[in-house]
PDB file of N, CA and C in Angstrom:
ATOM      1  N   UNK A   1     197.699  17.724 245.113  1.00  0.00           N
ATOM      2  CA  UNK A   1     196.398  17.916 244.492  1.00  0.00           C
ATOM      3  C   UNK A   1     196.504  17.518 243.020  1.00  0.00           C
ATOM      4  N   UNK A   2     195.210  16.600 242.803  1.00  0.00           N
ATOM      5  CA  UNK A   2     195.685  16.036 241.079  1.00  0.00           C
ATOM      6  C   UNK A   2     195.171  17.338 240.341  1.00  0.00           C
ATOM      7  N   UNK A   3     195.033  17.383 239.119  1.00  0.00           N
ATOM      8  CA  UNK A   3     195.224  18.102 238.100  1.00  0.00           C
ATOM      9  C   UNK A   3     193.690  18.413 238.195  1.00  0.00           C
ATOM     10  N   UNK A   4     192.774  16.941 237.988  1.00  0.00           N
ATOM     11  CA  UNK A   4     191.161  17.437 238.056  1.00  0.00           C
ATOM     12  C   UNK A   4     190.479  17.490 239.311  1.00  0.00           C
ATOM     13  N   UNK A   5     191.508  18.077 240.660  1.00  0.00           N
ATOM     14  CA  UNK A   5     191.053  18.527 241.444  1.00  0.00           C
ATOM     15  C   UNK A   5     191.000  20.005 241.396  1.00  0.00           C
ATOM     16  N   UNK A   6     192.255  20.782 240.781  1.00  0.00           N
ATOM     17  CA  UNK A   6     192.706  22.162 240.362  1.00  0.00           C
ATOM     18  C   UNK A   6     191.698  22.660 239.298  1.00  0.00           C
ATOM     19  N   UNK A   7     191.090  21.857 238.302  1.00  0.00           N
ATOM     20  CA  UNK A   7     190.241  21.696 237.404  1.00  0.00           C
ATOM     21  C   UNK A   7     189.080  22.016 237.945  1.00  0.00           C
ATOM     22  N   UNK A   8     188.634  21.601 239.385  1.00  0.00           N
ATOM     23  CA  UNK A   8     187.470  21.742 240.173  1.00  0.00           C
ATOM     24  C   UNK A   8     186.978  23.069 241.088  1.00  0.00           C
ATOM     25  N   UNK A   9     188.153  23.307 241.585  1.00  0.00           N
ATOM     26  CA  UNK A   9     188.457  24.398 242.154  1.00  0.00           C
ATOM     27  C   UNK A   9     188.332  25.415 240.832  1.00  0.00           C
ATOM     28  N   UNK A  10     189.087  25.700 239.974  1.00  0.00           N
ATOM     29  CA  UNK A  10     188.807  26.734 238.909  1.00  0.00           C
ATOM     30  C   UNK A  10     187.408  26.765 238.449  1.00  0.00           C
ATOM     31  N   UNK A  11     186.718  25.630 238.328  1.00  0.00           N
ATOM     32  CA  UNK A  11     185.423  25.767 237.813  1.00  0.00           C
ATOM     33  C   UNK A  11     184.160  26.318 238.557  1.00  0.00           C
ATOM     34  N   UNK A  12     184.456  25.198 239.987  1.00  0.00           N
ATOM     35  CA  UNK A  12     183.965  26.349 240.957  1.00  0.00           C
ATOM     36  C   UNK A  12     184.044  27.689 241.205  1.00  0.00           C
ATOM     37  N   UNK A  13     185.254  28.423 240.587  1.00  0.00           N
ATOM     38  CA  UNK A  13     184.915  29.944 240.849  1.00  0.00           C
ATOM     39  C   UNK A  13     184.637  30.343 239.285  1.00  0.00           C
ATOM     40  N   UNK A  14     184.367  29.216 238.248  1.00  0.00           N
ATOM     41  CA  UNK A  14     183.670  30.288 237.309  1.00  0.00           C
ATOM     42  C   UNK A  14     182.344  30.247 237.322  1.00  0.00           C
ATOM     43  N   UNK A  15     181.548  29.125 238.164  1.00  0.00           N
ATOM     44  CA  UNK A  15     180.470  29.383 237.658  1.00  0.00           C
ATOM     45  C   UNK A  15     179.902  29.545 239.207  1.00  0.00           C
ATOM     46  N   UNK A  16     180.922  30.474 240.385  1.00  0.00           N
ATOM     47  CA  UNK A  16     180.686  30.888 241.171  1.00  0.00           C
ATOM     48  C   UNK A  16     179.661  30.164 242.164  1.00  0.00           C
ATOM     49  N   UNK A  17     180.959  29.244 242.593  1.00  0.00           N
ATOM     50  CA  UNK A  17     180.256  27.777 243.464  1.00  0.00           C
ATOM     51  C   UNK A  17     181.206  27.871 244.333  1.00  0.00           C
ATOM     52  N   UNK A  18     181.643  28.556 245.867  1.00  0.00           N
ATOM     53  CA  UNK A  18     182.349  28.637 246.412  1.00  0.00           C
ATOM     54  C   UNK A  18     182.422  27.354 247.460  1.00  0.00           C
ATOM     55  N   UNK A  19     180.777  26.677 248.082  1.00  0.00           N
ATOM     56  CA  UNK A  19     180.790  25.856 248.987  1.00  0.00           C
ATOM     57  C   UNK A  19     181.062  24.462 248.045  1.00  0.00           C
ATOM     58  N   UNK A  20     181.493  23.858 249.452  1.00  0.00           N
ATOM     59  CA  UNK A  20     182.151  21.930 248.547  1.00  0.00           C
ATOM     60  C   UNK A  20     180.438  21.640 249.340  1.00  0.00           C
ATOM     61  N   UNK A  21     180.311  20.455 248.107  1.00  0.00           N
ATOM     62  CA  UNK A  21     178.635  20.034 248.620  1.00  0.00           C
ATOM     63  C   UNK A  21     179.058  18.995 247.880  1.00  0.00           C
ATOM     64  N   UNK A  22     177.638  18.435 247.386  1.00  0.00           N
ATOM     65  CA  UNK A  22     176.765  17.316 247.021  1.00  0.00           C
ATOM     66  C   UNK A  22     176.886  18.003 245.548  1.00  0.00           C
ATOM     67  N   UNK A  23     176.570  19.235 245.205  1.00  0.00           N
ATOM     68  CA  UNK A  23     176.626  19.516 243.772  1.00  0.00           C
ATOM     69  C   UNK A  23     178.305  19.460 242.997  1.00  0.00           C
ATOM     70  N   UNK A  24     179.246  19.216 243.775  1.00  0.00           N
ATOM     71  CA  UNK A  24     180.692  19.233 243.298  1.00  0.00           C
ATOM     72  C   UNK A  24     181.016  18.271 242.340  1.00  0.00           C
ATOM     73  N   UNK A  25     179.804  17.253 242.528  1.00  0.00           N
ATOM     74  CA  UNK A  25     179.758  15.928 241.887  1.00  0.00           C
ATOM     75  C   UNK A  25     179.565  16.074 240.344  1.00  0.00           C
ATOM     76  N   UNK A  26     178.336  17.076 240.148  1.00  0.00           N
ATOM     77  CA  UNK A  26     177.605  17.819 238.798  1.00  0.00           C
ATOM     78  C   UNK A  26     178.867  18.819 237.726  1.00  0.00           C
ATOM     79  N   UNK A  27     179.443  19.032 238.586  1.00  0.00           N
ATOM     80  CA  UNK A  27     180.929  19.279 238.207  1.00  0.00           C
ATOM     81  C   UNK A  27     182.066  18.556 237.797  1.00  0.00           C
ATOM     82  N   UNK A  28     182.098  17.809 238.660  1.00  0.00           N
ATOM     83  CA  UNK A  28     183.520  16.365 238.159  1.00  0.00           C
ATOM     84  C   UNK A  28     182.926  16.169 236.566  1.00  0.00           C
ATOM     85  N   UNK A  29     181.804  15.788 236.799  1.00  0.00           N
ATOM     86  CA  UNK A  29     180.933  14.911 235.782  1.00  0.00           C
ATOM     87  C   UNK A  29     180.976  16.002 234.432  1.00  0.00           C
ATOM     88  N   UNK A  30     181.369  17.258 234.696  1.00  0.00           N
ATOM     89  CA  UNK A  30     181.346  18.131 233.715  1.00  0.00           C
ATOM     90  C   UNK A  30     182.728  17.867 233.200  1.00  0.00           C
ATOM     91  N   UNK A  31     183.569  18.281 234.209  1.00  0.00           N
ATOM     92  CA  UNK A  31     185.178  17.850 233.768  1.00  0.00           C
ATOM     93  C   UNK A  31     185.489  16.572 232.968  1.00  0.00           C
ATOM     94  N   UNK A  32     185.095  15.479 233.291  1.00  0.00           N
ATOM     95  CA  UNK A  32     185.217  14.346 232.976  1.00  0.00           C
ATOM     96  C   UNK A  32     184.743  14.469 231.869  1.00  0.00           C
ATOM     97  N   UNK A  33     183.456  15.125 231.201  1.00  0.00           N
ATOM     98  CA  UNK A  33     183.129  14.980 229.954  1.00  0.00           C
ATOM     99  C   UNK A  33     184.101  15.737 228.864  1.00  0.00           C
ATOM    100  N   UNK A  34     184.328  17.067 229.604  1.00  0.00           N
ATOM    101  CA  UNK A  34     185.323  17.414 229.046  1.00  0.00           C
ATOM    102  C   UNK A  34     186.835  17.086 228.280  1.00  0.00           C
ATOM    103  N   UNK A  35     187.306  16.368 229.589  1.00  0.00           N
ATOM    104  CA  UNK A  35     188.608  15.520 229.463  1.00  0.00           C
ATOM    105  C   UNK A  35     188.622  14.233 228.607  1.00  0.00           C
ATOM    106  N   UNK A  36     187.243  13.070 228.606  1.00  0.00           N
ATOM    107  CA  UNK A  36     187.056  12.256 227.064  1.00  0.00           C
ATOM    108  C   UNK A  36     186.887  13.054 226.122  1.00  0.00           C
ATOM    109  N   UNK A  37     186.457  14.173 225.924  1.00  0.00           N
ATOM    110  CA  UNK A  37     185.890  14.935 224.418  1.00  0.00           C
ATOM    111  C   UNK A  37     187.215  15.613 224.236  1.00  0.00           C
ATOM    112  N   UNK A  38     187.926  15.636 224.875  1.00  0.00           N
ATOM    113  CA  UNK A  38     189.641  15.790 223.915  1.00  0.00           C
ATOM    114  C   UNK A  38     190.231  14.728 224.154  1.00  0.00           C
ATOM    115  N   UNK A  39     190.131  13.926 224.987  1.00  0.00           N
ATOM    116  CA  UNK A  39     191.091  12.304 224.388  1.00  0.00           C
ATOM    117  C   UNK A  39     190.142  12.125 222.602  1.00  0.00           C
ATOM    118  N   UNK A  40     188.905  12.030 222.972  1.00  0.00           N
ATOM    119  CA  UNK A  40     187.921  11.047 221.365  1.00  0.00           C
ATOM    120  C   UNK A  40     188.511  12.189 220.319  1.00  0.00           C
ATOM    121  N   UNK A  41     189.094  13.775 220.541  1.00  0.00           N
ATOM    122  CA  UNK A  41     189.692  14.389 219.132  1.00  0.00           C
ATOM    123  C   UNK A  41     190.795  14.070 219.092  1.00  0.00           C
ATOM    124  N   UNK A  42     191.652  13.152 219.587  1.00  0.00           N
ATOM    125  CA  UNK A  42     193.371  13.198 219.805  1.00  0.00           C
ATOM    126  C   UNK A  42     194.120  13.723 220.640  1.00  0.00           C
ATOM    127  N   UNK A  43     193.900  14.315 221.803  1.00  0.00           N
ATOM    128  CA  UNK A  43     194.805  14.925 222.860  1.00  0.00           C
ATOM    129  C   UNK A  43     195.034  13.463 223.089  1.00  0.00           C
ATOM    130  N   UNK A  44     196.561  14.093 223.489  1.00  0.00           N
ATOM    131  CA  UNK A  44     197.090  12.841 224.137  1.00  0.00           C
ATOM    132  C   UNK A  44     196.837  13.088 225.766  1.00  0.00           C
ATOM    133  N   UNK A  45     196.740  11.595 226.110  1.00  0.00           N
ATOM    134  CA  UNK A  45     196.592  12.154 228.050  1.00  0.00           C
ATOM    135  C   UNK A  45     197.292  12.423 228.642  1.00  0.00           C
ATOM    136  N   UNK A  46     199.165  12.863 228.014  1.00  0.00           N
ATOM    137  CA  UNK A  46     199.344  13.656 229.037  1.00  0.00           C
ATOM    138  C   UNK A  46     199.000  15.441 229.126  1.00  0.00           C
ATOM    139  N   UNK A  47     198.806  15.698 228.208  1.00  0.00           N
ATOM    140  CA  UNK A  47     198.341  17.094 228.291  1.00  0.00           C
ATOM    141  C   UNK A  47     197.000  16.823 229.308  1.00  0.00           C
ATOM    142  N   UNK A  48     196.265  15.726 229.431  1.00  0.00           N
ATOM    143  CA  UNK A  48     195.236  15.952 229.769  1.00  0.00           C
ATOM    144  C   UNK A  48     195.573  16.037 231.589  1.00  0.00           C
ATOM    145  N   UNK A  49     196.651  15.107 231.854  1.00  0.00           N
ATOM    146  CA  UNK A  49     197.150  15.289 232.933  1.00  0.00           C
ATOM    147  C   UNK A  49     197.725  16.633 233.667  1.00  0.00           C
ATOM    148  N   UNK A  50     198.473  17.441 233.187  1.00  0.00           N
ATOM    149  CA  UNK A  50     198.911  18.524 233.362  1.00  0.00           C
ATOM    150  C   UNK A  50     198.937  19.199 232.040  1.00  0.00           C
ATOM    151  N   UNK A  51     197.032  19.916 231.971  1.00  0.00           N
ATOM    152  CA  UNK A  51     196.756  20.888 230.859  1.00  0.00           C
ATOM    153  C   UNK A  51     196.974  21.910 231.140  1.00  0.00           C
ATOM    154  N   UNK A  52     197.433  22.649 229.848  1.00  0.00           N
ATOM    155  CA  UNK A  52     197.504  23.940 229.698  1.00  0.00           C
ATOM    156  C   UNK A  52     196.441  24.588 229.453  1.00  0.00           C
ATOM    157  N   UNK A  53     196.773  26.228 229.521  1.00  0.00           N
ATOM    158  CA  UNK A  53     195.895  27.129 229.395  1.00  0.00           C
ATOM    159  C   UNK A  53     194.563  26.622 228.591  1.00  0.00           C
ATOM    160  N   UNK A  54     194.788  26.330 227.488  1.00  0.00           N
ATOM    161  CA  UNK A  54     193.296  26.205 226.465  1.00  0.00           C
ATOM    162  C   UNK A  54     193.101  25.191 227.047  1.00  0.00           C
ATOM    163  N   UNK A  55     193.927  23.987 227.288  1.00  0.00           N
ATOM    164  CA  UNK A  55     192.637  23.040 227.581  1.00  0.00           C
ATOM    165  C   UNK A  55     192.010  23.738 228.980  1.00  0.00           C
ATOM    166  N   UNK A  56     192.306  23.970 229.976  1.00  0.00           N
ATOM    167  CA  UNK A  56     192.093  24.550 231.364  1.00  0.00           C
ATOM    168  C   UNK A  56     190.742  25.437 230.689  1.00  0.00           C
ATOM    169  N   UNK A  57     190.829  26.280 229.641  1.00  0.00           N
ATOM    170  CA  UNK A  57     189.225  26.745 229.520  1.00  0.00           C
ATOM    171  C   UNK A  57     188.692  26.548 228.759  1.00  0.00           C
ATOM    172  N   UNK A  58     188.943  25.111 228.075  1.00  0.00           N
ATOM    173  CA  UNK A  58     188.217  24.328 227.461  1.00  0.00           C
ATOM    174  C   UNK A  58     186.924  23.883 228.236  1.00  0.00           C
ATOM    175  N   UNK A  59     187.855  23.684 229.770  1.00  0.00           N
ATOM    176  CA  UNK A  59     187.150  22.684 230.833  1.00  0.00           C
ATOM    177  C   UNK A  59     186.301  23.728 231.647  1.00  0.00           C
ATOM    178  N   UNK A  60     186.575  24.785 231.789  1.00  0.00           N
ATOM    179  CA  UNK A  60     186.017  25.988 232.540  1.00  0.00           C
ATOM    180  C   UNK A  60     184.574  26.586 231.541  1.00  0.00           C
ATOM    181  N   UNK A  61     184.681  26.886 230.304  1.00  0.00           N
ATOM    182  CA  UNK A  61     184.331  27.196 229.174  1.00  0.00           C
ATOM    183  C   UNK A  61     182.501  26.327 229.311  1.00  0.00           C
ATOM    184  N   UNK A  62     182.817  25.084 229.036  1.00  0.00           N
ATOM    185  CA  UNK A  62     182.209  23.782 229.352  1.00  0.00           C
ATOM    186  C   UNK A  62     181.208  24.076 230.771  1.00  0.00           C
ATOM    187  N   UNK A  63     182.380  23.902 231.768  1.00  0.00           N
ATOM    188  CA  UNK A  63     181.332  23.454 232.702  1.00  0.00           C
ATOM    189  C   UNK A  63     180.552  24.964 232.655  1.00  0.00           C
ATOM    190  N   UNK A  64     180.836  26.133 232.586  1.00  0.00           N
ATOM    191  CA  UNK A  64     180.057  27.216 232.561  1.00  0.00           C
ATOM    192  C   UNK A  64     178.558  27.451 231.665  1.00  0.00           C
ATOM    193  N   UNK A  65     178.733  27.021 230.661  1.00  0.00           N
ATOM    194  CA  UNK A  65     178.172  26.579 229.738  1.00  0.00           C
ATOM    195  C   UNK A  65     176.813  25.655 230.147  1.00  0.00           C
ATOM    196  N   UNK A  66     177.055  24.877 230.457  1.00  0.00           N
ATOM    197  CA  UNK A  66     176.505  23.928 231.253  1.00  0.00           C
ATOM    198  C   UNK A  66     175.603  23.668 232.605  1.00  0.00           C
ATOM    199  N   UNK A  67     176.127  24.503 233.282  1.00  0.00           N
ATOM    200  CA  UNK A  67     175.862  24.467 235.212  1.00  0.00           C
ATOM    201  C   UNK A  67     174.656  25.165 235.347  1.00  0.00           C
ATOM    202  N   UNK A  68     174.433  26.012 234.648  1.00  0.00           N
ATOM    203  CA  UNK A  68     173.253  27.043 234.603  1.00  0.00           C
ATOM    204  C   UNK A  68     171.823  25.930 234.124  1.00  0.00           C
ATOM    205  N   UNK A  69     170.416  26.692 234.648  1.00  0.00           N
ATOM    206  CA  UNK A  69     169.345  25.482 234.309  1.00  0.00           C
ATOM    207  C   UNK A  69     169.159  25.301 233.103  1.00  0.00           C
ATOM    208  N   UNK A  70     169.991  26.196 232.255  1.00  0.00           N
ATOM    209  CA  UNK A  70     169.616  26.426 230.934  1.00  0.00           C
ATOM    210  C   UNK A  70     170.911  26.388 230.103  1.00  0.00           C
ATOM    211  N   UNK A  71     171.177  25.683 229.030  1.00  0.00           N
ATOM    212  CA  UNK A  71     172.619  25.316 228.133  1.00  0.00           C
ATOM    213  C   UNK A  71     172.898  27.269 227.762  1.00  0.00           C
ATOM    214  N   UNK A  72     174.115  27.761 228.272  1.00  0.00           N
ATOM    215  CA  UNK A  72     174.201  28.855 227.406  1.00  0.00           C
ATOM    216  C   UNK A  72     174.799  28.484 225.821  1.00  0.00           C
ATOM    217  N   UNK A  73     173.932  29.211 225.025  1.00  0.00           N
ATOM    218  CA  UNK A  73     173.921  29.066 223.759  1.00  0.00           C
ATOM    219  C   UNK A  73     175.902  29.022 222.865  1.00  0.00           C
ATOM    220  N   UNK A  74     176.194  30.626 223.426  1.00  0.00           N
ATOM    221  CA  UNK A  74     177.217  31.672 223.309  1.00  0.00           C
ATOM    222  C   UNK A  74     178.510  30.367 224.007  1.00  0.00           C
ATOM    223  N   UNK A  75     178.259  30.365 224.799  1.00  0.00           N
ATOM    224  CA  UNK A  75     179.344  29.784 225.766  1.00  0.00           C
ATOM    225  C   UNK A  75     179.699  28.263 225.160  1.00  0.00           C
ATOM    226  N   UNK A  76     178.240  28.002 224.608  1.00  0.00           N
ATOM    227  CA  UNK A  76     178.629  26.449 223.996  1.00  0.00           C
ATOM    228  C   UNK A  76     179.723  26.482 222.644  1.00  0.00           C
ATOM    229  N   UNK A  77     179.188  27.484 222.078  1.00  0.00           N
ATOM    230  CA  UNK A  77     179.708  27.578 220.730  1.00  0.00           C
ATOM    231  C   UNK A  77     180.890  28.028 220.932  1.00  0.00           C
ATOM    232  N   UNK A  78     181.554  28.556 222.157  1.00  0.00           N
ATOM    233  CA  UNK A  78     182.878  28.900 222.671  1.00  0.00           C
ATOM    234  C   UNK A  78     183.638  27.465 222.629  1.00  0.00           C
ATOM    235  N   UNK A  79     182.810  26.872 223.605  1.00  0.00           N
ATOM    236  CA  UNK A  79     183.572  25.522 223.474  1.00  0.00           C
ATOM    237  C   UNK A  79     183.643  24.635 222.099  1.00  0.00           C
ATOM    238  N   UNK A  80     182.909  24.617 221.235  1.00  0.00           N
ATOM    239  CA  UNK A  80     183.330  24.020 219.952  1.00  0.00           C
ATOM    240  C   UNK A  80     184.327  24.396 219.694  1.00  0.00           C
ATOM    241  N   UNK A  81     184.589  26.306 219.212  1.00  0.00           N
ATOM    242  CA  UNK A  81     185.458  26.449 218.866  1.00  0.00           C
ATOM    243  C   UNK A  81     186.899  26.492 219.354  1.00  0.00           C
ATOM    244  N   UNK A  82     187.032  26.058 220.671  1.00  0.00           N
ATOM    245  CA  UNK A  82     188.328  25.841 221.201  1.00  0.00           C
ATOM    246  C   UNK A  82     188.638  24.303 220.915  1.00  0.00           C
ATOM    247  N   UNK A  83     187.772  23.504 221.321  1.00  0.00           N
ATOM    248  CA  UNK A  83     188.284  22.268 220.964  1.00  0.00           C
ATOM    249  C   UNK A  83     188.603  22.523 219.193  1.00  0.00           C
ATOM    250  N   UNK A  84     187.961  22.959 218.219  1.00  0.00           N
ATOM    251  CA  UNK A  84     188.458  23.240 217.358  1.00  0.00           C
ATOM    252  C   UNK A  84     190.158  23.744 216.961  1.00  0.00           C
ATOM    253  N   UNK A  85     190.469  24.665 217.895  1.00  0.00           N
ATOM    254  CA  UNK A  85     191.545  25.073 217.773  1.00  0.00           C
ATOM    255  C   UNK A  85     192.763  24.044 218.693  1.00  0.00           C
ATOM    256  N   UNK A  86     191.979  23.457 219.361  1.00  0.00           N
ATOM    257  CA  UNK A  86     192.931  22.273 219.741  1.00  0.00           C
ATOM    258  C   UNK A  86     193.137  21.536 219.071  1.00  0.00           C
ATOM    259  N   UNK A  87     192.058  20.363 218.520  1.00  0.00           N
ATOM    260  CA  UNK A  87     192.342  19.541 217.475  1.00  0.00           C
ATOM    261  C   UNK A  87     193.242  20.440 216.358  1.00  0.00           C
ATOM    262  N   UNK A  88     193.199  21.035 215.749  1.00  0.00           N
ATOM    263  CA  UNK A  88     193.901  21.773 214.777  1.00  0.00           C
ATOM    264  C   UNK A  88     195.456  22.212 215.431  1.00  0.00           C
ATOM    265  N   UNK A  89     196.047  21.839 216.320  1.00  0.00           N
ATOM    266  CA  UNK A  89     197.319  22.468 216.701  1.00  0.00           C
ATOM    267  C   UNK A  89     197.588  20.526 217.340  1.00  0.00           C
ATOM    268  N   UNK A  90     198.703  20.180 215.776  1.00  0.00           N
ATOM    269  CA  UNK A  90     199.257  18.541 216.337  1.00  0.00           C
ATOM    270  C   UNK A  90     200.494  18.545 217.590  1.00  0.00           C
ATOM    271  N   UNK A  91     200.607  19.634 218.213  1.00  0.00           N
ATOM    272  CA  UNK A  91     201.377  19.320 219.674  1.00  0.00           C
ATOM    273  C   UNK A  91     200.503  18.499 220.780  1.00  0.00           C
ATOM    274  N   UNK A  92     198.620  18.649 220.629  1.00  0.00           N
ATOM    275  CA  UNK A  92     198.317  18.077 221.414  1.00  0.00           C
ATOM    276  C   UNK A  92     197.999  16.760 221.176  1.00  0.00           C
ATOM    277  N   UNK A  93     198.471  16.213 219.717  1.00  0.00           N
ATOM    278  CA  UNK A  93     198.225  14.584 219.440  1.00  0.00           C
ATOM    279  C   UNK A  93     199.819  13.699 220.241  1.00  0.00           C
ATOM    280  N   UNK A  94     200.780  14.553 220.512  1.00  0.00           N
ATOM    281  CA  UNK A  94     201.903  14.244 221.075  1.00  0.00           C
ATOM    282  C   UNK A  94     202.262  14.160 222.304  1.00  0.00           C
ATOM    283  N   UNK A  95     203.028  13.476 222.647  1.00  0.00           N
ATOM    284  CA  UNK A  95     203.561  13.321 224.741  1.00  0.00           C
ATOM    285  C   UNK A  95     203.839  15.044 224.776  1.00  0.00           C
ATOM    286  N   UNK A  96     203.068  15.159 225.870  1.00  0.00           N
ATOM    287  CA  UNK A  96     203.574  16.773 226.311  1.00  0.00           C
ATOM    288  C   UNK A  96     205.259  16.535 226.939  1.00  0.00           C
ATOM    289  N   UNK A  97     205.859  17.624 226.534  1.00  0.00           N
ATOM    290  CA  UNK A  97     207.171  17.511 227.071  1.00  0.00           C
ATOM    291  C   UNK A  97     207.240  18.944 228.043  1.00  0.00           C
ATOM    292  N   UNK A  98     207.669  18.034 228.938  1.00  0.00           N
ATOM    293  CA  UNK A  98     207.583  19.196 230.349  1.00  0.00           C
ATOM    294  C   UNK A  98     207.790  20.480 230.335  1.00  0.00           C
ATOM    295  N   UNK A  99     208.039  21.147 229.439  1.00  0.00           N
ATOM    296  CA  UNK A  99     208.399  22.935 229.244  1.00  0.00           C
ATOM    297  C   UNK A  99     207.393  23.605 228.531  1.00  0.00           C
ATOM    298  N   UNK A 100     206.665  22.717 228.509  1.00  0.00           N
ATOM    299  CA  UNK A 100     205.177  23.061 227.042  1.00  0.00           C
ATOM    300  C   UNK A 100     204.292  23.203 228.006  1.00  0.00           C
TER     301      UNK A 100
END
């Protein structure tokens, strides 16, 4: 299982989407935005390949944020400030090394 399949599955149970459908798609498309909006601050792609914790609810954070008919306000401003704290920590401008 790739990384933004595990990515899919987690998101699905945050924003409490248990069935695989037609909407799983509205999801990728969340991830994916996610995963360019830390390559365009400097993550390097392999973190993006096998992310850790913050990025993991960077991406959770996001699609939650999001999935609802309505942008949550709270949840968005969650996600600024994590990508914030990502960009600000230069391990993720670097090759992840497998113990990280």
């Amino acid at each position: 299982m790739s990384s933004t399949d595990d990515l899919l599955t987690m998101a699905k149970l945050r924003v409490r989407k248990i069935s695989s459908d037609v909407l799983d798609e509205d999801i990728r498309q969340h991830i994916d935005f996610v995963l360019a909006d830390l390559e365009r601050i400097g993550v390097h792609p392999s973190w993006l390949k096998k992310p850790d914790a913050l990025i993991k609810e960077a991406v959770l954070v996001y699609c939650k944020a999001n999935y609802a008919k309505t942008v949550d306000d709270k949840l968005t401003n969650s996600y600024n400030i994590i990508l914030s704290k990502i960009k600000g920590r230069l391990k993720y401008s670097k090759v992840r090394v497998n113990d990280e």
